[in-house]
Protein backbone atom coordinates (compact mmCIF):
# COMPACT_ATOMS: atom_id res chain seq x y z
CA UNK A 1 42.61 232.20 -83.27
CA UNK A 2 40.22 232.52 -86.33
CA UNK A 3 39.38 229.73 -88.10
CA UNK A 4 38.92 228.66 -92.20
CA UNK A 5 35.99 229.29 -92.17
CA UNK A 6 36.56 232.73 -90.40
CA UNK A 7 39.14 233.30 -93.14
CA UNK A 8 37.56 231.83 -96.32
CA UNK A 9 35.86 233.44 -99.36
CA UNK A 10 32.59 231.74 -99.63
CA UNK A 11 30.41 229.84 -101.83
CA UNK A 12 32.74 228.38 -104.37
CA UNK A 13 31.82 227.30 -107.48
CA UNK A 14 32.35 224.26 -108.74
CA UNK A 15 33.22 222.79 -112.08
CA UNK A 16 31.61 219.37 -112.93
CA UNK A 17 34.12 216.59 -113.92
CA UNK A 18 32.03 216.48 -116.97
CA UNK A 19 32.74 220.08 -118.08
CA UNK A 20 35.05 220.57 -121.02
CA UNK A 21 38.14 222.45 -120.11
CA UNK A 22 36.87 225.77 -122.17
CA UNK A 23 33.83 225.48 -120.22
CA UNK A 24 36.19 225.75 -116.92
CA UNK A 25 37.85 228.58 -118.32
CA UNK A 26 34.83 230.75 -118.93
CA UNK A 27 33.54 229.87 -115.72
CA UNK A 28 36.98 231.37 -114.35
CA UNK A 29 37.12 234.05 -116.45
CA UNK A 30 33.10 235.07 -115.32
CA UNK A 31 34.07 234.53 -111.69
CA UNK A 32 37.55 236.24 -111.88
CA UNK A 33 38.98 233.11 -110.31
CA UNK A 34 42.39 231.42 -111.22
CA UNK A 35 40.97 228.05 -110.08
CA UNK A 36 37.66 225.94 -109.46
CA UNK A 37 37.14 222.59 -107.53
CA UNK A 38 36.04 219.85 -109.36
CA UNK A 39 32.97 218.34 -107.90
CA UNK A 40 31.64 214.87 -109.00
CA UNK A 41 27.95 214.00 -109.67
CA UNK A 42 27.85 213.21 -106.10
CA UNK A 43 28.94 216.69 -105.34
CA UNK A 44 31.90 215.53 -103.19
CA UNK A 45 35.16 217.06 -104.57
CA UNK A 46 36.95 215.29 -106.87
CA UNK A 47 40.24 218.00 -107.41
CA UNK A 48 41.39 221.67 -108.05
CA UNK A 49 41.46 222.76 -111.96
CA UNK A 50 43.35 225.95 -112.43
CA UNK A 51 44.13 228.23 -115.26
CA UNK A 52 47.80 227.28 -115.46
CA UNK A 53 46.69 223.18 -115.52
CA UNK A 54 44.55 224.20 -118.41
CA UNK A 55 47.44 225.65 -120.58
CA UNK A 56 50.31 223.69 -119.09
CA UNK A 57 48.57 220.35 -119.22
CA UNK A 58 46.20 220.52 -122.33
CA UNK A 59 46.92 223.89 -124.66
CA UNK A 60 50.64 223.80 -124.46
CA UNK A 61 50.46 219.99 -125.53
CA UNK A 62 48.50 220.57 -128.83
CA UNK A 63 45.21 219.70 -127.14
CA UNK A 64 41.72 221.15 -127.88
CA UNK A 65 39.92 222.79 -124.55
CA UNK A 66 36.71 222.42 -125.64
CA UNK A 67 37.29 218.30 -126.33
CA UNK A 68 39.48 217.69 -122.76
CA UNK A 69 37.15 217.29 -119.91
CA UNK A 70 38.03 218.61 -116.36
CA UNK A 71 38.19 215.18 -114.72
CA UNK A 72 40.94 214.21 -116.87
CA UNK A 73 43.41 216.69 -115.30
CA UNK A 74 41.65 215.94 -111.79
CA UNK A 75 44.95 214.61 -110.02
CA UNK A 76 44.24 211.80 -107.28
CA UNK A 77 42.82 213.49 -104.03
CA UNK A 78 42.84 217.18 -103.53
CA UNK A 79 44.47 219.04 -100.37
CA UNK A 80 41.55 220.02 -98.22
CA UNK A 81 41.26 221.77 -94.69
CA UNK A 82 38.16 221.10 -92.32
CA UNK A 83 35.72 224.56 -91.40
CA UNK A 84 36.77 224.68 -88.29
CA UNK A 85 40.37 223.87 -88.38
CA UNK A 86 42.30 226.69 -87.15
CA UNK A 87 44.31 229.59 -89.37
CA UNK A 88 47.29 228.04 -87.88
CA UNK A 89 46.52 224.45 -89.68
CA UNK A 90 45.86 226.11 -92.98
CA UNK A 91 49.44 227.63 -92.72
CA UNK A 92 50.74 224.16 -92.26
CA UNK A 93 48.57 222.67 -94.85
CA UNK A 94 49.59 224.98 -97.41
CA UNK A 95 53.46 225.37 -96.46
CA UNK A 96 53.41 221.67 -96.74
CA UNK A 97 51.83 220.55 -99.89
CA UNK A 98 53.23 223.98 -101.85
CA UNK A 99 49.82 225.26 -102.64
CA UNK A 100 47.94 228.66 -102.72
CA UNK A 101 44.84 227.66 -102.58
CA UNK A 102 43.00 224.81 -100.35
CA UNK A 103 39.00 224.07 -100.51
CA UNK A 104 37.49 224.44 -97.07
CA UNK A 105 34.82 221.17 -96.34
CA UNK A 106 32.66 220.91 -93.90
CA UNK A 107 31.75 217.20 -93.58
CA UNK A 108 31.48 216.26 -97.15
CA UNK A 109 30.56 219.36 -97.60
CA UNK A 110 31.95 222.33 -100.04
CA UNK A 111 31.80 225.06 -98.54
CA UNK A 112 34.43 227.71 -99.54
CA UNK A 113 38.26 228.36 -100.25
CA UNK A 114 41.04 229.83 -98.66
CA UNK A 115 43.79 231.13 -100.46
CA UNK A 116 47.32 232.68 -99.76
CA UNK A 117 45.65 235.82 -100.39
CA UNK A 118 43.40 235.31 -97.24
CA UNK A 119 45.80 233.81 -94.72
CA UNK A 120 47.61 236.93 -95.44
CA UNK A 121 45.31 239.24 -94.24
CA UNK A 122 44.88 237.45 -91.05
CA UNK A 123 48.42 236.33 -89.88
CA UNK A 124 50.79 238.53 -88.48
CA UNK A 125 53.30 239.50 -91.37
CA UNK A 126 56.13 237.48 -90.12
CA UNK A 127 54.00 234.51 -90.27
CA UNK A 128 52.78 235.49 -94.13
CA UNK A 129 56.90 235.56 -94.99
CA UNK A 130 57.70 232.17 -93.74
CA UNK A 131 54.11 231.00 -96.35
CA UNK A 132 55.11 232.83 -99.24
CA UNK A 133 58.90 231.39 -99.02
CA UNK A 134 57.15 227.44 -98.08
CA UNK A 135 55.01 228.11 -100.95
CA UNK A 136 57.73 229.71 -103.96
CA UNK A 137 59.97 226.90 -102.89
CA UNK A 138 57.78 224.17 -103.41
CA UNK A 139 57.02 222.73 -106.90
CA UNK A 140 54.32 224.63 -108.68
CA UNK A 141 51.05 222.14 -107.98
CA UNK A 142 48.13 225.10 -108.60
């Protein structure tokens, strides 16, 4: 059975917790990305930002992008899987905590992300069904 790391699109970019939430969105916008981890100065990861938390949390309140910095919508600790946990775990992981996209770590290490997007090109399509139903039935968290 493959593994995250088998699965994952590589070298993800980070956004610092310093960055102002404009400067996340450009970065997501330049990447084509819906979503960045947030990686303190000590480059362990400190959250998921994603283009909805931008406009639910900050532009849809009255609130200026370019003044709200990233680690102020950084909620408590993000959902991670390990490198080498297996396809099967990220299924669980992401069924479980109703989210699309996890941040693969190896160690402390960043080193990629796997989203619903992936898993379903590598489960069999019965398996993809029962993530996409776990996933639209849990409360949007990214």
């Amino acid at each position: 059975m493959p593994s995250a790391r088998d699965i994952m699109s590589g070298s993800a970019e980070c956004a610092s917790e310093n960055d102002s939430l404009a400067d996340a969105a450009r970065k997501m916008r330049d990447l084509g990305v819906g979503a960045l981890p947030i990686c303190g100065d000590d480059d362990r990861l400190a959250g998921v930002i994603t283009d909805r938390d931008i406009v639910i949390k900050c532009v849809a309140d009255g609130g200026d992008p370019s003044s709200v910095k990233v680690s102020e919508l950084a909620d408590g600790k993000p959902v991670t899987i390990g490198a080498d946990d297996p396809v099967e775990e990220v299924l669980r992981a992401m069924s479980e905590h109703g989210v699309r996209r996890l941040p693969v770590i190896d160690g402390h290490e960043l080193v990629g992300i796997v989203t619903q997007a992936d898993v379903a090109k590598h489960l069999p399509e019965g398996k993809v069904g029962d993530l996409v139903e776990a996933i639209s039935s849990a409360p949007a968290s990214d």
